[in-house]
C-alpha atoms as a PDB file:
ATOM      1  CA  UNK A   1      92.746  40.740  21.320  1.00  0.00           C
ATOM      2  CA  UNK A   2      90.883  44.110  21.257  1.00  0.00           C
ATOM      3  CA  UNK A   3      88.295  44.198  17.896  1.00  0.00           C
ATOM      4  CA  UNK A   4      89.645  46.813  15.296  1.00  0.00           C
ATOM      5  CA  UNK A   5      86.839  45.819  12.369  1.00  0.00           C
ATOM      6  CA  UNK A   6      83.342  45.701  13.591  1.00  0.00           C
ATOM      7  CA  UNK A   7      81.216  44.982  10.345  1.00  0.00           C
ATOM      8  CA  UNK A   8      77.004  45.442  10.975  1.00  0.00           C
ATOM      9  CA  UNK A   9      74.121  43.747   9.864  1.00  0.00           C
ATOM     10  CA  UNK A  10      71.375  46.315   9.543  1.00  0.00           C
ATOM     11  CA  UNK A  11      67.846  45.392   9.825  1.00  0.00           C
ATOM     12  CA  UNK A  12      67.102  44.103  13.714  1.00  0.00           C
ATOM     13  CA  UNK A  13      70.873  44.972  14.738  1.00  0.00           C
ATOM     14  CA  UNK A  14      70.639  48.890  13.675  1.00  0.00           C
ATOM     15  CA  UNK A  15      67.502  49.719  12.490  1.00  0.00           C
ATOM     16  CA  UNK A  16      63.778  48.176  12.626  1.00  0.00           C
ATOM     17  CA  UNK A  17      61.866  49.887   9.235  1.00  0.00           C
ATOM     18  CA  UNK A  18      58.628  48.894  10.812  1.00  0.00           C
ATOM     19  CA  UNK A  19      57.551  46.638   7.635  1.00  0.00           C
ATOM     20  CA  UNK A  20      58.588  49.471   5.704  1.00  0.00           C
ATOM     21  CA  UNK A  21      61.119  46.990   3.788  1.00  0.00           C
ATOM     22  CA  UNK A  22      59.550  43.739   3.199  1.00  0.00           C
ATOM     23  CA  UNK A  23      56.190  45.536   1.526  1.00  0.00           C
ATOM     24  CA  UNK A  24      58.779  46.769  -0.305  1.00  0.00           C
ATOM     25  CA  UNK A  25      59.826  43.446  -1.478  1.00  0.00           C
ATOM     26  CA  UNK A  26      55.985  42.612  -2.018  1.00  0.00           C
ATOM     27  CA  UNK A  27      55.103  45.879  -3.953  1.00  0.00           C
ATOM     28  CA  UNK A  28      58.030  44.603  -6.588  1.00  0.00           C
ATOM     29  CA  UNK A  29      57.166  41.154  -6.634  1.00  0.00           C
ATOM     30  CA  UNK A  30      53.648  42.871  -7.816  1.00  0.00           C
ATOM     31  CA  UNK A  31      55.004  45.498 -10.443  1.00  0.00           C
ATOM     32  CA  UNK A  32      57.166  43.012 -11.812  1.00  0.00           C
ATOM     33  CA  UNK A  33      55.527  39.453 -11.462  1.00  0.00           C
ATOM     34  CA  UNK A  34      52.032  40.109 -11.144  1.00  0.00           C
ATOM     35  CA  UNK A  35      51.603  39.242  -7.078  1.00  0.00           C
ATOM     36  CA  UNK A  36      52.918  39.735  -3.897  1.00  0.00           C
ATOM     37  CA  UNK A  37      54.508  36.398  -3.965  1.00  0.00           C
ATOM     38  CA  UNK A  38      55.164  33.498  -1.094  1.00  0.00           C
ATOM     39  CA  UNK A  39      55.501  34.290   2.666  1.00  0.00           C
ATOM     40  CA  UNK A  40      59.183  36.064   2.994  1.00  0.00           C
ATOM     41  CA  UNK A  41      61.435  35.115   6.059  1.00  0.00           C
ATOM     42  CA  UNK A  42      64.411  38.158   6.299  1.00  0.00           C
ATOM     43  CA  UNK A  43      65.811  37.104   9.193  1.00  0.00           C
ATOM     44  CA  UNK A  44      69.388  37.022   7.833  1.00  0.00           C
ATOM     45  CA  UNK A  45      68.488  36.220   4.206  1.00  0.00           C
ATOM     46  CA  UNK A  46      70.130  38.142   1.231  1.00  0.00           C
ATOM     47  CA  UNK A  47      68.046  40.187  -0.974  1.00  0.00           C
ATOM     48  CA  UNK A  48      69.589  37.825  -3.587  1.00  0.00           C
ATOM     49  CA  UNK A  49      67.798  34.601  -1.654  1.00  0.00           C
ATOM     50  CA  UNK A  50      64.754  36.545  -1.445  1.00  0.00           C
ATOM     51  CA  UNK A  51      64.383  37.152  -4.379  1.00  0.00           C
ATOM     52  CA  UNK A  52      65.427  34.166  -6.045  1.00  0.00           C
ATOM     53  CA  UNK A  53      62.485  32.373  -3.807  1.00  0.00           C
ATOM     54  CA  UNK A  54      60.399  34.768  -5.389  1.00  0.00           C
ATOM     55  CA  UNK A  55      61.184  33.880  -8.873  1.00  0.00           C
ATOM     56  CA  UNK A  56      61.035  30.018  -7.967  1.00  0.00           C
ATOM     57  CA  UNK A  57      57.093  30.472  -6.543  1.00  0.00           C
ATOM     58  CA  UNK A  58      56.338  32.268 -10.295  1.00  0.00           C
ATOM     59  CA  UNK A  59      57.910  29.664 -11.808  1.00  0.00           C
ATOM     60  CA  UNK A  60      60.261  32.376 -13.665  1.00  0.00           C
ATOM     61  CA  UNK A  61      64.231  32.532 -14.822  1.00  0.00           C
ATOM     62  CA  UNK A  62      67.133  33.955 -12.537  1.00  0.00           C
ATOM     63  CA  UNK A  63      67.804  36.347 -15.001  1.00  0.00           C
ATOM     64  CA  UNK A  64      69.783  39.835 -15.241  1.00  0.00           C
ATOM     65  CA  UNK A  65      66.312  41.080 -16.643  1.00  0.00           C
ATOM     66  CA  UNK A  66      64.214  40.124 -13.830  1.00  0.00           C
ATOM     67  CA  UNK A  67      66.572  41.490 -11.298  1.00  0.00           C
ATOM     68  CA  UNK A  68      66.519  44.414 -12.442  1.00  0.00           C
ATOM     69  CA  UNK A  69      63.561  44.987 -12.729  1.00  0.00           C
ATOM     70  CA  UNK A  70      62.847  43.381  -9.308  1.00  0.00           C
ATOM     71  CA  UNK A  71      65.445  45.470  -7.792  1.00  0.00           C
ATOM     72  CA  UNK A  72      64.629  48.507  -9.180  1.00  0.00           C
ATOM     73  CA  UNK A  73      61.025  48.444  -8.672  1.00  0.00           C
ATOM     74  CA  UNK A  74      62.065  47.474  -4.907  1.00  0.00           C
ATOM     75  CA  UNK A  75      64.130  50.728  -4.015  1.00  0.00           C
ATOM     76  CA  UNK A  76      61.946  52.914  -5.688  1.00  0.00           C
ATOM     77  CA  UNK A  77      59.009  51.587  -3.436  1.00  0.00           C
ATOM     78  CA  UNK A  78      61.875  51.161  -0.326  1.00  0.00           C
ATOM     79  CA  UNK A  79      62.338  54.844  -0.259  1.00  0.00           C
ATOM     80  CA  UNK A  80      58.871  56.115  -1.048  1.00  0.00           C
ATOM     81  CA  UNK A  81      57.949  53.564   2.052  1.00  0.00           C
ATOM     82  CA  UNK A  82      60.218  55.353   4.234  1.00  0.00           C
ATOM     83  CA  UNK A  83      59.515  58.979   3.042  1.00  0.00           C
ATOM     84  CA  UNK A  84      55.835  59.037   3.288  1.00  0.00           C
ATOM     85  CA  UNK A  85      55.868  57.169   7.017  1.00  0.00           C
ATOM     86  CA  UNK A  86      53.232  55.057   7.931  1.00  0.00           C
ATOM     87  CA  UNK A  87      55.555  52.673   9.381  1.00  0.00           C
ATOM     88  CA  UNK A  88      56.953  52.137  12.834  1.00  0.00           C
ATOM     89  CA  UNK A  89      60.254  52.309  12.312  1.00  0.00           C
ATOM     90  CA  UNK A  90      62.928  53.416  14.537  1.00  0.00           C
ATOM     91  CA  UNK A  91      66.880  53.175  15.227  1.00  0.00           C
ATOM     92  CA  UNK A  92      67.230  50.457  17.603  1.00  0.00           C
ATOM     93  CA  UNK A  93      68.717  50.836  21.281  1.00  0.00           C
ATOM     94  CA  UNK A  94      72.272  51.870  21.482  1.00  0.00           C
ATOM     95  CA  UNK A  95      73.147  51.285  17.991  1.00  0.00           C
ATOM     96  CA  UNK A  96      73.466  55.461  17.108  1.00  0.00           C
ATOM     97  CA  UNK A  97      75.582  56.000  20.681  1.00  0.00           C
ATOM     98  CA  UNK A  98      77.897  52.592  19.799  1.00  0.00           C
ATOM     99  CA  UNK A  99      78.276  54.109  16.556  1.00  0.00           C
ATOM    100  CA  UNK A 100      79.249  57.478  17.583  1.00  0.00           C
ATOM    101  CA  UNK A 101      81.500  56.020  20.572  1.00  0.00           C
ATOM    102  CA  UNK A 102      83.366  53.463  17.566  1.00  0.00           C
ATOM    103  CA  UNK A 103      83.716  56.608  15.615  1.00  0.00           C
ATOM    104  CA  UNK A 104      85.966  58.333  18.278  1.00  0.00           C
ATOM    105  CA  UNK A 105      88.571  55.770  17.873  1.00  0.00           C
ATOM    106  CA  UNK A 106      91.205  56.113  15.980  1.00  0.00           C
ATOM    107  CA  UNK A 107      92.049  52.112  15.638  1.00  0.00           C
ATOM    108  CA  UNK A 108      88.655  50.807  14.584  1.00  0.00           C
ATOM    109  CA  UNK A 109      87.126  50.245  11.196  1.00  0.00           C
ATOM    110  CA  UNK A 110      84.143  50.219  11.115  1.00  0.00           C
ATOM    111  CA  UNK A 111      81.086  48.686   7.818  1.00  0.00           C
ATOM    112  CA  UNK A 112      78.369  46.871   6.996  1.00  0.00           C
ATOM    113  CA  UNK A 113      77.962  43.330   6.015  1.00  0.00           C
ATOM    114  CA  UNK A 114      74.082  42.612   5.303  1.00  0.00           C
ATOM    115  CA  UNK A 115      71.628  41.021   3.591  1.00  0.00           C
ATOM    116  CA  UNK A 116      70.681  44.251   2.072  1.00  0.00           C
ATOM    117  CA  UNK A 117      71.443  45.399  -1.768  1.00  0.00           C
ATOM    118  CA  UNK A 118      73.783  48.064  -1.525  1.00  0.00           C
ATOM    119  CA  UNK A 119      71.110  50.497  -2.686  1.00  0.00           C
ATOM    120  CA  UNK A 120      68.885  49.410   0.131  1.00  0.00           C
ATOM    121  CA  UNK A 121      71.355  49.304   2.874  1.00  0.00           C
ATOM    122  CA  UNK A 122      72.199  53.299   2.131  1.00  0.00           C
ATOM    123  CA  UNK A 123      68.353  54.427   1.796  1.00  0.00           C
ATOM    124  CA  UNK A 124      67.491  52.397   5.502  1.00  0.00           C
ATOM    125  CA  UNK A 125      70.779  54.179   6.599  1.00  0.00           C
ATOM    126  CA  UNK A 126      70.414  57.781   5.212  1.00  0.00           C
ATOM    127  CA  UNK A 127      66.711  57.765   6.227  1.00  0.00           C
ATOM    128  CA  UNK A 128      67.746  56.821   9.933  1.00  0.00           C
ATOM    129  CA  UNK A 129      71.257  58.824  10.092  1.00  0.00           C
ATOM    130  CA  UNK A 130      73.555  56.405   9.990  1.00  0.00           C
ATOM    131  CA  UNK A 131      74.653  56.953   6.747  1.00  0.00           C
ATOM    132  CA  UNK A 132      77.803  59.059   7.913  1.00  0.00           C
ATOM    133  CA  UNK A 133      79.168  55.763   9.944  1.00  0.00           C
ATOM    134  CA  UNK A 134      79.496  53.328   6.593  1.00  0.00           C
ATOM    135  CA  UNK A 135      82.394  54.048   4.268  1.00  0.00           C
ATOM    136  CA  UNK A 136      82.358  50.234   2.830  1.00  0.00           C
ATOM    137  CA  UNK A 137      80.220  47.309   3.194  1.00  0.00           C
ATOM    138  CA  UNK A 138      79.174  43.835   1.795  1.00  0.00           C
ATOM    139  CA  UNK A 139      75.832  43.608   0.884  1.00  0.00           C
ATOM    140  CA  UNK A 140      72.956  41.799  -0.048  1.00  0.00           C
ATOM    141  CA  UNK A 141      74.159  41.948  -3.566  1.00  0.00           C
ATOM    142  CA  UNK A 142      77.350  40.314  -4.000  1.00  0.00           C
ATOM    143  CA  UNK A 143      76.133  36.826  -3.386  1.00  0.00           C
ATOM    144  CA  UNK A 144      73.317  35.012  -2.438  1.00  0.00           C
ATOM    145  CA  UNK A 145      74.835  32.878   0.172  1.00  0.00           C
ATOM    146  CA  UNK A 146      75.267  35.159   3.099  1.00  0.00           C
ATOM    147  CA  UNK A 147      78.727  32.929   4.356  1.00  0.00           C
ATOM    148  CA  UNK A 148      80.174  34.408   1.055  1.00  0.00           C
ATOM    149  CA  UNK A 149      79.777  37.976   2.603  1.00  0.00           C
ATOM    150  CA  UNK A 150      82.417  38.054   4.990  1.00  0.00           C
ATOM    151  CA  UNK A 151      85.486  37.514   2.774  1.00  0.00           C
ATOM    152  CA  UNK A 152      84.020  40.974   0.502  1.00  0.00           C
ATOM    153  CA  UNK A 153      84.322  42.367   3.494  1.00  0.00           C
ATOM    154  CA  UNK A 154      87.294  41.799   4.676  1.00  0.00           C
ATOM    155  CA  UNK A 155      88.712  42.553   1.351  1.00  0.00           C
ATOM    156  CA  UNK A 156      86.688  45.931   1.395  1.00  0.00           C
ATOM    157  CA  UNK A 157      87.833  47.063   4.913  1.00  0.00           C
ATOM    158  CA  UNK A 158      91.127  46.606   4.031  1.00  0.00           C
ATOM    159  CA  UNK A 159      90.915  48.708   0.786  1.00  0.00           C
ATOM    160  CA  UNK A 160      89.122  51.460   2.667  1.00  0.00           C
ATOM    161  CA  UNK A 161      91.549  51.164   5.894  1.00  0.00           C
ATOM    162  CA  UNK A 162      94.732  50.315   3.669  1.00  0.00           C
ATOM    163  CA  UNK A 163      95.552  47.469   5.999  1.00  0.00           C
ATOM    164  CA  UNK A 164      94.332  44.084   6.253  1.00  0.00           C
ATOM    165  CA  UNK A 165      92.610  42.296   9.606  1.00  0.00           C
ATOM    166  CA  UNK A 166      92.668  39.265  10.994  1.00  0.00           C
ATOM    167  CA  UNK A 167      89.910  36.966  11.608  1.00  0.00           C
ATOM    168  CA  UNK A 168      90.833  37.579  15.177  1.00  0.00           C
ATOM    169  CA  UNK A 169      90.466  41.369  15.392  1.00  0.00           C
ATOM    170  CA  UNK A 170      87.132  41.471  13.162  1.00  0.00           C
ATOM    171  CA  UNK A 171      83.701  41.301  15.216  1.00  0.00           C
ATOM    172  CA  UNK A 172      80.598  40.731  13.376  1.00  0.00           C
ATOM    173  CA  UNK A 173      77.036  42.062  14.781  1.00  0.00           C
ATOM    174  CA  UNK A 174      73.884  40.797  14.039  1.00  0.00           C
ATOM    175  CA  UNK A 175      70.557  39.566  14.999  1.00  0.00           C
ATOM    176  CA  UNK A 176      69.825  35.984  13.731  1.00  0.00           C
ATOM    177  CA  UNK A 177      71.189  32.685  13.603  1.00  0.00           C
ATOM    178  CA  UNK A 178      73.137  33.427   9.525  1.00  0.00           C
ATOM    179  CA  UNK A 179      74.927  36.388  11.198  1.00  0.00           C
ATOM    180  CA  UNK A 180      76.429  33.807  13.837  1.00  0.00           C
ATOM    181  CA  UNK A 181      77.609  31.616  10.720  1.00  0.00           C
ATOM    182  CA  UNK A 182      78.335  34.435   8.707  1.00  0.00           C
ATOM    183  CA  UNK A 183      80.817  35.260  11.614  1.00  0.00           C
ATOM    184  CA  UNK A 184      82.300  31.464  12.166  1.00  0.00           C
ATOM    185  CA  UNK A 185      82.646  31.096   8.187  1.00  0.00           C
ATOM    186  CA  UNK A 186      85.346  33.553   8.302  1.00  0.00           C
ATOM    187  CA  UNK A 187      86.936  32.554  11.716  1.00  0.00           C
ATOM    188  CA  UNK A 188      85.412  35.702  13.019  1.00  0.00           C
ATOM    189  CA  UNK A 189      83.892  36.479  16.587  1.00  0.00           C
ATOM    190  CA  UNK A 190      80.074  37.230  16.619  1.00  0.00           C
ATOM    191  CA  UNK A 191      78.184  39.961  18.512  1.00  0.00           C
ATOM    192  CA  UNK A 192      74.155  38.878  18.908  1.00  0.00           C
ATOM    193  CA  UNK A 193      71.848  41.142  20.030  1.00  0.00           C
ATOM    194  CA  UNK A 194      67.999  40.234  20.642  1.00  0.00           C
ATOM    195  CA  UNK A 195      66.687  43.424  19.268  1.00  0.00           C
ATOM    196  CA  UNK A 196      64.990  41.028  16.269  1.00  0.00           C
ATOM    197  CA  UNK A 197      63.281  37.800  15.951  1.00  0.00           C
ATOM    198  CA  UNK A 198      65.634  35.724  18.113  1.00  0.00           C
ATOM    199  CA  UNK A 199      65.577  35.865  21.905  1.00  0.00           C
ATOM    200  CA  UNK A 200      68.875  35.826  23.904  1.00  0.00           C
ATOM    201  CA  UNK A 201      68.628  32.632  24.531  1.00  0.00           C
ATOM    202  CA  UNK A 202      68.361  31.124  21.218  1.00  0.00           C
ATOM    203  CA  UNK A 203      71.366  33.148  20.224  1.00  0.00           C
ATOM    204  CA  UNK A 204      73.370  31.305  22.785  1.00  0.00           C
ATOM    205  CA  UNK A 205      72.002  28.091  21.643  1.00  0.00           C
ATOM    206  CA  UNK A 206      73.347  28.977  18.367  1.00  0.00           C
ATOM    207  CA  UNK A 207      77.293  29.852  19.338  1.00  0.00           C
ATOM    208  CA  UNK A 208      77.423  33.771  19.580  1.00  0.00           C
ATOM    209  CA  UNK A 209      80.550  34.672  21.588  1.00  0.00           C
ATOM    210  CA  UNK A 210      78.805  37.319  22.989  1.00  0.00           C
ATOM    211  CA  UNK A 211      74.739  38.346  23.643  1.00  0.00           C
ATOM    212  CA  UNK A 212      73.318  40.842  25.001  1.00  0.00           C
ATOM    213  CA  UNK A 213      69.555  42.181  25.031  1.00  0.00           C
ATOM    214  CA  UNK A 214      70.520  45.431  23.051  1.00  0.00           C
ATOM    215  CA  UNK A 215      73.606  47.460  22.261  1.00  0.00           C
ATOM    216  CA  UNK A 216      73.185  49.666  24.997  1.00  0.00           C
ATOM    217  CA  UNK A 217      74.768  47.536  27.192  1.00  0.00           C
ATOM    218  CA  UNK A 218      77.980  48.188  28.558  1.00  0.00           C
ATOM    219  CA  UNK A 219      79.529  44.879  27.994  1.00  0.00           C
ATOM    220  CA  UNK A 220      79.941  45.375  24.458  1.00  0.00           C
ATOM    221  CA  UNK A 221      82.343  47.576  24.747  1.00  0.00           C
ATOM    222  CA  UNK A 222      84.047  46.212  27.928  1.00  0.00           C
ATOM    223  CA  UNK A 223      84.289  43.103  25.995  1.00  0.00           C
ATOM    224  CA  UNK A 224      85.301  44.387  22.093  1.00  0.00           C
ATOM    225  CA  UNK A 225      87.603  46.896  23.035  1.00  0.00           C
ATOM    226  CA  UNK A 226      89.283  46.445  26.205  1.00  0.00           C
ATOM    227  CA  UNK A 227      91.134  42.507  26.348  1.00  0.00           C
END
């Protein structure tokens, strides 16, 4: 069956920031808490986990208050990051063409389901001009657990598309290991690509129907949209 949702993870799958995100995440953890906080791994983490690691190393609540202020604090420096430069960051390989290609057809949905806050996901987006391609998404906000992602949006796509789609039909792209899981905890098919932490080969280790080395390649849409 031929994919008709494709829902994205962002950072290493779209977009590399250069750092420009996680000192982000450190320069809030040092408005609001008074330190950069405990060594941070992203890969496929919710900004929800992170930070609620963050709060466990300063011994502090889980509270509306300190999210806020976390959060906050985190897109204000997120943005100023990103402005001012001084980071490598750069769309990844074949993500803007797949994007524009998906866009040309008629039949497929197309959103985001990452790790991000929804505030973060459309300043790494906007800044890299992506922005236009995301009507909908689930996002780093909604839950902590990243599994819990894929049913918001499902639910989502099918408000913005006003039809639903079937775990058969709905292809999820990422770079790590939790996008893999994300995928199989709503019966979904996975896309990996190795533009992150992960090699191919790892990816396969982990169950990804499909990897390749970056979206450029031809096989993802030989494979997504014509069985």
């Amino acid at each position: 069956m031929a994919i008709r949702l494709w829902l994205f993870d962002i950072d290493g799958t779209l977009v590399d920031t250069g750092g420009a995100g996680m000192r982000a995440l450190q320069q809030a953890a040092e408005e609001c808490f008074g330190g950069s906080g405990p060594a941070l791994d992203l890969a496929g983490s919710t900004d929800l986990g992170v930070l609620a690691g963050i709060l466990a190393h300063f011994d502090r609540a889980h509270g509306p208050e300190e999210e806020a202020c976390f959060f906050a604090s985190y897109l204000r420096h997120l943005e100023g990051n990103l402005e001012r430069g001084g980071y490598d960051g750069r769309v990844l390989p074949g993500a803007a063409e797949l994007l524009e290609r998906l866009a040309g057809i008629r039949e497929v949905t197309v959103g985001l389901l990452t790790g991000n806050i929804a505030g973060g996901a459309a300043a790494k987006m906007r800044h890299y001009g992506l922005d236009a391609h995301f009507a909908f998404g689930a996002y780093g906000c909604d839950h902590a657990d990243r599994n819990l992602l894929g049913p918001v949006a499902l639910q989502r796509a099918a408000a913005h598309a006003g039809r639903d789609f079937t775990a058969e039909e709905t292809l999820v792209i990422g770079d790590t290991p939790k996008d893999i899981a994300c995928a199989r905890a709503i019966g979904a098919r996975c896309l990996a690509v190795a533009t992150g932490h992960f090699t191919a080969a790892q990816l396969r280790e982990y169950g990804a129907d499909v990897v390749v080395e970056s979206l450029a390649d031809p096989v993802v849409l030989a494979t997504f949209l014509e069985e």
